[in-house]
N, C-alpha and C. Protein backbone atom coordinates (compact mmCIF):
# COMPACT_ATOMS: atom_id res chain seq x y z
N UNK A 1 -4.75 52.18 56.76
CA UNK A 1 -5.02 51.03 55.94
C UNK A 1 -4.07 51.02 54.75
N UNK A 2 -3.24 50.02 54.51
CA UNK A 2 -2.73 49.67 53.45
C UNK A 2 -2.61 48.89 52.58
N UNK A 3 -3.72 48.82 51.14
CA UNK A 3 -3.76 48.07 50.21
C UNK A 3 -3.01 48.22 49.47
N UNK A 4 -2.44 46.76 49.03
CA UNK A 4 -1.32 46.37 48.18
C UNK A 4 -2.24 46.37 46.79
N UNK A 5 -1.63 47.05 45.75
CA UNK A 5 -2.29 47.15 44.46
C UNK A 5 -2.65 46.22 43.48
N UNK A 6 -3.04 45.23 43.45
CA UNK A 6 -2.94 44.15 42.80
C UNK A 6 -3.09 44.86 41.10
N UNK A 7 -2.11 43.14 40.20
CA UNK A 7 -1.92 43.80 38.86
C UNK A 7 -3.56 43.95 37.75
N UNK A 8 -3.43 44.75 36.90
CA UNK A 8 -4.99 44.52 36.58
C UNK A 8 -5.22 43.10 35.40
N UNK A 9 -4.46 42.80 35.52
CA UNK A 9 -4.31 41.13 34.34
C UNK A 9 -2.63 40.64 34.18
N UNK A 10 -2.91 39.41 34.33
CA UNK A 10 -1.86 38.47 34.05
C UNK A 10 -1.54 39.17 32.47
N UNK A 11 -0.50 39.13 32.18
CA UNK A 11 -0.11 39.10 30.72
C UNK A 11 0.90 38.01 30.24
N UNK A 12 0.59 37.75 28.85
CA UNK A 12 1.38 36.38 28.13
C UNK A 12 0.97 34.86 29.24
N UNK A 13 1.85 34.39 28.08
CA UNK A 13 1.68 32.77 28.84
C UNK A 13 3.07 32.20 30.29
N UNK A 14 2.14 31.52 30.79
CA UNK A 14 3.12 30.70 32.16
C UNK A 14 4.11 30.06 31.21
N UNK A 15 5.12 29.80 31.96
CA UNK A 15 5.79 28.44 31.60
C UNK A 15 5.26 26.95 31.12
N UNK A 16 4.37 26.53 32.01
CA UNK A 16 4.09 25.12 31.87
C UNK A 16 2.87 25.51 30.66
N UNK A 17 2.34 26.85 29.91
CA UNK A 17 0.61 26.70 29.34
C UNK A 17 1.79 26.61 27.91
N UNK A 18 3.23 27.85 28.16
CA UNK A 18 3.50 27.84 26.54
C UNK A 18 4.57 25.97 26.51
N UNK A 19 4.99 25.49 27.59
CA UNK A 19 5.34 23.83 27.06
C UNK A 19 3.88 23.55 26.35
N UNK A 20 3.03 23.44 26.91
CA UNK A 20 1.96 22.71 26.41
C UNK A 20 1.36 22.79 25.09
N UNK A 21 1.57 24.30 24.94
CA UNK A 21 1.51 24.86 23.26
C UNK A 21 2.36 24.41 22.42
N UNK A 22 4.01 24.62 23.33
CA UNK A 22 4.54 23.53 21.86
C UNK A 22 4.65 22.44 21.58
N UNK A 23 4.27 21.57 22.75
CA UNK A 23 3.74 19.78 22.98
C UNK A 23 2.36 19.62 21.51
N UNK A 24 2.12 20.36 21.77
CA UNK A 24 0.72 20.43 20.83
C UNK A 24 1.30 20.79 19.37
N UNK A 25 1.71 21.50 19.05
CA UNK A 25 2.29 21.73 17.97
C UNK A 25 3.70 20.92 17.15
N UNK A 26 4.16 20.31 18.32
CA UNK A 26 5.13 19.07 17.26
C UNK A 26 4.71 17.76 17.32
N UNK A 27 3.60 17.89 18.13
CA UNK A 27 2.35 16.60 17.74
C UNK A 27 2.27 16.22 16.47
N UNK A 28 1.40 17.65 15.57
CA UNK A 28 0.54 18.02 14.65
C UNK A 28 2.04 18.23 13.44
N UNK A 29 3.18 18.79 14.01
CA UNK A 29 4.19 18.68 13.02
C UNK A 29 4.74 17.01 12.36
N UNK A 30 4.71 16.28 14.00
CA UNK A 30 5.03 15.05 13.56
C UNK A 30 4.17 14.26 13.05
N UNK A 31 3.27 14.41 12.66
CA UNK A 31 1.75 13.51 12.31
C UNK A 31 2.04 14.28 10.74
N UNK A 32 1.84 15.56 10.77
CA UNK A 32 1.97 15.50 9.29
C UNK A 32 2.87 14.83 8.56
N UNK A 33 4.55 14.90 9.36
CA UNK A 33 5.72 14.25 8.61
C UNK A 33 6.04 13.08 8.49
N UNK A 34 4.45 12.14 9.23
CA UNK A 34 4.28 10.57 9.15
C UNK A 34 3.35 10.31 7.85
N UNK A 35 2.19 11.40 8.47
CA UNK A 35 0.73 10.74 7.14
C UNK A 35 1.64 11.42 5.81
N UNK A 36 1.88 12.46 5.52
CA UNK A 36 1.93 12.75 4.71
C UNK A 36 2.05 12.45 3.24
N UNK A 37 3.35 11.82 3.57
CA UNK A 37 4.13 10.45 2.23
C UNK A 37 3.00 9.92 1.84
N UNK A 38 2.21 9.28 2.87
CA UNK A 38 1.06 8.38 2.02
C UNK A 38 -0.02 9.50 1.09
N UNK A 39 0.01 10.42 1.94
CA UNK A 39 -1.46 10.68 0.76
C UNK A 39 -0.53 11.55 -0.82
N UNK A 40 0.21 11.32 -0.74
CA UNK A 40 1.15 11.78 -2.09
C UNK A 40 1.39 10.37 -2.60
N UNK A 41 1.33 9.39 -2.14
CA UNK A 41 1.87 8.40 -3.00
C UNK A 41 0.51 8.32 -3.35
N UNK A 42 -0.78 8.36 -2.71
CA UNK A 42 -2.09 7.63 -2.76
C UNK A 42 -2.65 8.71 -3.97
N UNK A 43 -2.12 10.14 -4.30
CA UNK A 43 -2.60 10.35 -5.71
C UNK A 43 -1.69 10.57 -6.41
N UNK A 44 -0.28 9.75 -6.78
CA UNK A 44 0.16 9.18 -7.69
C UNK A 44 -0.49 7.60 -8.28
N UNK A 45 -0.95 6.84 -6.88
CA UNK A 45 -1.90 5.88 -7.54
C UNK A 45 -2.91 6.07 -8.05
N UNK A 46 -3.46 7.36 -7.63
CA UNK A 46 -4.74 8.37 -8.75
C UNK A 46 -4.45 8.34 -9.92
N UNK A 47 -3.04 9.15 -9.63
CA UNK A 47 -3.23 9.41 -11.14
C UNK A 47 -2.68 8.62 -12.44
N UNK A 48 -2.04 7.67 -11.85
CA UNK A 48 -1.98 6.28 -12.53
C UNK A 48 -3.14 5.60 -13.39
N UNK A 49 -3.88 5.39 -12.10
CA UNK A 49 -5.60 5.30 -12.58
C UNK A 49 -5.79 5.72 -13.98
N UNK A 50 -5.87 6.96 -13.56
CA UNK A 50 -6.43 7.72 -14.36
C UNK A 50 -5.78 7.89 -15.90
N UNK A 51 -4.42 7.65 -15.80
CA UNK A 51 -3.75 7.50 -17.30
C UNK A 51 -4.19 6.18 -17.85
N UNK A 52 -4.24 5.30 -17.12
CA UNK A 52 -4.68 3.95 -17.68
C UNK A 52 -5.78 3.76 -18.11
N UNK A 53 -6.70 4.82 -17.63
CA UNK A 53 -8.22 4.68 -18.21
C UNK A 53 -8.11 5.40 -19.43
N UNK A 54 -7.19 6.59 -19.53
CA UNK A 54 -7.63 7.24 -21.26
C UNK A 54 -6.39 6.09 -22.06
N UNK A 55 -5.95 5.67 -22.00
CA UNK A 55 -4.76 4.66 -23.04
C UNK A 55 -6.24 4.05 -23.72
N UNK A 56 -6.21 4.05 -24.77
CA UNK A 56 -6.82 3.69 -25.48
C UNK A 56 -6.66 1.76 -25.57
N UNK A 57 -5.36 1.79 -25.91
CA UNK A 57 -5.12 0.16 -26.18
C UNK A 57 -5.50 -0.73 -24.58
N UNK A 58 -5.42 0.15 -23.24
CA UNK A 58 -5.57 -0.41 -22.17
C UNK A 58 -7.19 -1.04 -22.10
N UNK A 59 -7.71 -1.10 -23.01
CA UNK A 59 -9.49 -1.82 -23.22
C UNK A 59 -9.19 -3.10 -24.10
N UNK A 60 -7.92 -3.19 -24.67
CA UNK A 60 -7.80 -4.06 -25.52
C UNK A 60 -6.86 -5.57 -24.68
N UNK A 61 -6.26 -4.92 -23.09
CA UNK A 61 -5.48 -5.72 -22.54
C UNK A 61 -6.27 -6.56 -21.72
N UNK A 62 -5.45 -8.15 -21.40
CA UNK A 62 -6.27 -8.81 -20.61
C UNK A 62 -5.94 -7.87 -19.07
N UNK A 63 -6.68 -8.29 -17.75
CA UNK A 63 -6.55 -7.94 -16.68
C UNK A 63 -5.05 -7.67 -16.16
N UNK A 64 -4.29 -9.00 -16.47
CA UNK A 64 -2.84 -9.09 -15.97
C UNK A 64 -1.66 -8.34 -16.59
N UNK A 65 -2.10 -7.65 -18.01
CA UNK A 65 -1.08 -6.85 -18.58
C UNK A 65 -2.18 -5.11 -17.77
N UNK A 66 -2.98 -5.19 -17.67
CA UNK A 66 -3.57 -4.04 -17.11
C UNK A 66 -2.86 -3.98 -15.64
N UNK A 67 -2.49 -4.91 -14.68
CA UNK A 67 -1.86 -4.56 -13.70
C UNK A 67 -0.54 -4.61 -13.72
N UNK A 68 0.24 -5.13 -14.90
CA UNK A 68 1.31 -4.96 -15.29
C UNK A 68 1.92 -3.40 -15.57
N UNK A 69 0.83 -3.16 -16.28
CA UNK A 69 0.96 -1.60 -16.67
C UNK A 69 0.96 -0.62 -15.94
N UNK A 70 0.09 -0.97 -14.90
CA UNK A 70 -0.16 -0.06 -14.02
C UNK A 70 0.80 -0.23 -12.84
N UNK A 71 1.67 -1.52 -12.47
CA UNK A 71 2.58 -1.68 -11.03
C UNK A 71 3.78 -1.15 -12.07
N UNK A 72 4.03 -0.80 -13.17
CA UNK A 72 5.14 -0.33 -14.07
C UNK A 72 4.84 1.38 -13.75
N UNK A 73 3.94 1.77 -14.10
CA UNK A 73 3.75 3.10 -13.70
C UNK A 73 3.99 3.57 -12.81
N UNK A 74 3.64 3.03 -11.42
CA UNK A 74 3.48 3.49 -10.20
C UNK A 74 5.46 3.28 -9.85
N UNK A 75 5.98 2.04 -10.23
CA UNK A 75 7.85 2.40 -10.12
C UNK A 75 8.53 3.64 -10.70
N UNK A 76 7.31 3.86 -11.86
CA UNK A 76 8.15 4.97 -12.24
C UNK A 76 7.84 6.37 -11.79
N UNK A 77 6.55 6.28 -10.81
CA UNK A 77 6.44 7.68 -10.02
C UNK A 77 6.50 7.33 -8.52
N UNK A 78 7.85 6.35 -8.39
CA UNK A 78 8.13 6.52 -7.43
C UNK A 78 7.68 5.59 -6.35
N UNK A 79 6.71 4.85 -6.48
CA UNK A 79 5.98 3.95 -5.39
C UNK A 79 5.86 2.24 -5.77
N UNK A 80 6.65 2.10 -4.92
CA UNK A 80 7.93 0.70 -4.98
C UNK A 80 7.22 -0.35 -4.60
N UNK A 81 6.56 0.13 -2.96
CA UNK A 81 6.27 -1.20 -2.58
C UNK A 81 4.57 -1.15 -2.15
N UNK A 82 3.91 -1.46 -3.91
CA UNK A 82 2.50 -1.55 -3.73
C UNK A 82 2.63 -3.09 -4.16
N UNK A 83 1.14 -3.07 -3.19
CA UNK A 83 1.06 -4.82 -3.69
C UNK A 83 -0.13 -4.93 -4.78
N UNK A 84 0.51 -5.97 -5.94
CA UNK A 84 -0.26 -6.02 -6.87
C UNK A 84 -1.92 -6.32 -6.65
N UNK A 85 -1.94 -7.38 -5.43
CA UNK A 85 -3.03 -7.54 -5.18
C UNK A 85 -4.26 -6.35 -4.58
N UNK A 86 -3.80 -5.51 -4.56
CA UNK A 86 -4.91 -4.25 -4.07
C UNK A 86 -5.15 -3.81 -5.22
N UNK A 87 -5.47 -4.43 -6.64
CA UNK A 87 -5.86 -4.06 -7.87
C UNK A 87 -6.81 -4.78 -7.98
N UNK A 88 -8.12 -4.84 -8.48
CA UNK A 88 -9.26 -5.59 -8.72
C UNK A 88 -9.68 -4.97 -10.36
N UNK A 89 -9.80 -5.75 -11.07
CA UNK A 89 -10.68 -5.49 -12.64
C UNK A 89 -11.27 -6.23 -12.85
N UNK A 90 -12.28 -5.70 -13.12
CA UNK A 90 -13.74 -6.38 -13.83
C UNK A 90 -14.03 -5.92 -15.22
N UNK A 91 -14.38 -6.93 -16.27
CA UNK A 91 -14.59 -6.49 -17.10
C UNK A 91 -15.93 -7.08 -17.36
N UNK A 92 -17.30 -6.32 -17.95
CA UNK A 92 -18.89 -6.77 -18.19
C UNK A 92 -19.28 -5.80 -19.09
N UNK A 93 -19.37 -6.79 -20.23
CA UNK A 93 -20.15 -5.78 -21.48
C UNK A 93 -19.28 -4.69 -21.62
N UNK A 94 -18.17 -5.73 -22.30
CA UNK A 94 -17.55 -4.13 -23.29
C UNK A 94 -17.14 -3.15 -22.24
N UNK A 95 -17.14 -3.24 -20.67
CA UNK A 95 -17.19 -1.76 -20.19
C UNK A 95 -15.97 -2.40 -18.76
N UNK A 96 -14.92 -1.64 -18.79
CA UNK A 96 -13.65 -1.97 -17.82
C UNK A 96 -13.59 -1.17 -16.60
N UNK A 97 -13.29 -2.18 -14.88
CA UNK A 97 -13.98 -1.21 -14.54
C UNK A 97 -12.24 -1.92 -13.27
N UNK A 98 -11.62 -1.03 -12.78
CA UNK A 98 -10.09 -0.68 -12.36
C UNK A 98 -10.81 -0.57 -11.04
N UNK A 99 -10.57 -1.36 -9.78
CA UNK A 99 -10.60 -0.78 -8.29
C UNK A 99 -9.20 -0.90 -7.83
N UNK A 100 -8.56 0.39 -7.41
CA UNK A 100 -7.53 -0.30 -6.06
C UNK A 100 -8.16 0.67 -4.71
N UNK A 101 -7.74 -0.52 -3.93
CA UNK A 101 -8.22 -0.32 -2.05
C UNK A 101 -7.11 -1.44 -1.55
N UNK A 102 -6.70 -0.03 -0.84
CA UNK A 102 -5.82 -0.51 0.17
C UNK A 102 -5.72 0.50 1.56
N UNK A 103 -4.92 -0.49 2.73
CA UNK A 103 -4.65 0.28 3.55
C UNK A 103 -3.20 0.84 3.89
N UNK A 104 -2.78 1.74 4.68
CA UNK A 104 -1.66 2.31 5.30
C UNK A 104 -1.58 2.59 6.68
N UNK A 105 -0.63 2.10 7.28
CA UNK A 105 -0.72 1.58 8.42
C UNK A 105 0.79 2.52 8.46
N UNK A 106 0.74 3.73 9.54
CA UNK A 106 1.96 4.18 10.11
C UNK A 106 2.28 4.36 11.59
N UNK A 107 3.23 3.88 12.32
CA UNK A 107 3.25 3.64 13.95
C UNK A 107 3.70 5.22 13.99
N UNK A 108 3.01 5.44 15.22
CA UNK A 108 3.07 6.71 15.62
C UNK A 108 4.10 6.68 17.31
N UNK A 109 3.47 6.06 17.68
CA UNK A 109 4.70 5.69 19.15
C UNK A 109 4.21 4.92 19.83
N UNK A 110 5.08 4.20 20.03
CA UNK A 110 4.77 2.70 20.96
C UNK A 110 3.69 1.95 20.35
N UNK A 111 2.59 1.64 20.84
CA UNK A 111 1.59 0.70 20.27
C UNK A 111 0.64 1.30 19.64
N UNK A 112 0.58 2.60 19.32
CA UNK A 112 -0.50 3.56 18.60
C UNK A 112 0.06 3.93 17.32
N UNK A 113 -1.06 3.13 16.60
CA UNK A 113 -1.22 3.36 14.89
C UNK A 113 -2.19 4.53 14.26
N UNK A 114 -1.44 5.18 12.89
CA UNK A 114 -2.69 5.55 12.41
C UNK A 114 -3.34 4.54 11.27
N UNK A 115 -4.18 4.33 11.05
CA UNK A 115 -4.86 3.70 9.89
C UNK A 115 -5.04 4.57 8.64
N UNK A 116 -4.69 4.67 7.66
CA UNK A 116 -5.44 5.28 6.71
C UNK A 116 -5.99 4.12 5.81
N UNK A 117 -7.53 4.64 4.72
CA UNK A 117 -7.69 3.49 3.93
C UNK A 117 -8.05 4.45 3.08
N UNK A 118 -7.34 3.88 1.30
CA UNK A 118 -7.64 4.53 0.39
C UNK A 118 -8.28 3.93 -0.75
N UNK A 119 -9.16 4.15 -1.61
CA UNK A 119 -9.78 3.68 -2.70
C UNK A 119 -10.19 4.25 -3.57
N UNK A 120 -9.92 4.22 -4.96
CA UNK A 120 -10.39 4.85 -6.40
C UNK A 120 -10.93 3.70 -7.34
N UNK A 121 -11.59 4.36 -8.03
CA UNK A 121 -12.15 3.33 -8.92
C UNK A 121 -12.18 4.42 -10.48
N UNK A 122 -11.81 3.64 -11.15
CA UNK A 122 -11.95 3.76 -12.49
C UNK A 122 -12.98 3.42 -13.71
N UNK A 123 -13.87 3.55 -14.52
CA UNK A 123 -14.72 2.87 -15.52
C UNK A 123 -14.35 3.58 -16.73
N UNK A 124 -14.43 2.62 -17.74
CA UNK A 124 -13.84 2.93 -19.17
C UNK A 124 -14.40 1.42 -19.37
C-alpha cells in the first residue's frame, strides 16, 4: 500500500484571494482620496461658524453682512465654491441663531455617487 502524504495545511494566500485583498484595499484607499477633501473643508466651515459666533460686533450685523463675513472667511481658508445660499439666520429676541446645511455629492465610478450631508448650527 502506498499513501501519498498529503500537506498538513495550505499556507499563505492563492493568487486570485491576495487580488481580492488588494481590490479591497484601493477601494477603501480611493474612497478616502474622494470623501476626504470634503470633510476638511466641512470643518473649516465649522470653524468659521464658530469664529463668527464669538466676534462680538457679528450680533450687531444685519443677516447679509453676517454671510458676507462668513463667505469672506471661508475664501480665505480655502473653500471657494460654497454657495451662499446654504446659510440660514434667524434672529428672535436679542438671540442669533447661524444654520449652514448642505450637501456633497462625489462620483465614485460610472453612475455611483457618494452623498454626504453636513450641518452646524450656531446660537449667540
Amino acid at each position: 500500500m502506498n499513501h501519498a502524504r498529503l500537506p498538513a495545511g495550505q499556507r499563505g494566500m492563492t493568487m486570485i484571494t491576495g487580488m481580492l485583498v488588494l481590490a479591497i484595499a484601493v477601494f477603501f484607499v480611493i474612497l478616502g482620496i474622494r470623501l476626504v477633501p470634503s470633510y476638511i473643508e466641512y470643518y473649516s466651515v465649522r470653524s468659521v461658524l464658530q469664529a463668527v459666533a464669538q466676534d462680538r460686533q457679528a450680533r450687531e450685523w444685519s443677516p447679509a453682512q453676517i454671510k458676507d463675513s462668513i463667505i469672506k472667511r471661508l475664501k480665505i481658508n480655502g473653500v471657494y465654491d460654497f454657495d451662499r445660499n446654504n446659510i440660514h439666520i434667524k434672529k428672535d429676541k436679542g438671540k442669533l441663531q447661524i444654520v449652514v446645511a448642505y450637501e456633497v455629492r462625489k462620483n465614485m465610478a460610472g453612475n455611483i455617487d457618494a452623498v454626504m450631508a453636513f450641518k452646524d448650527q450656531v446660537d449667540f
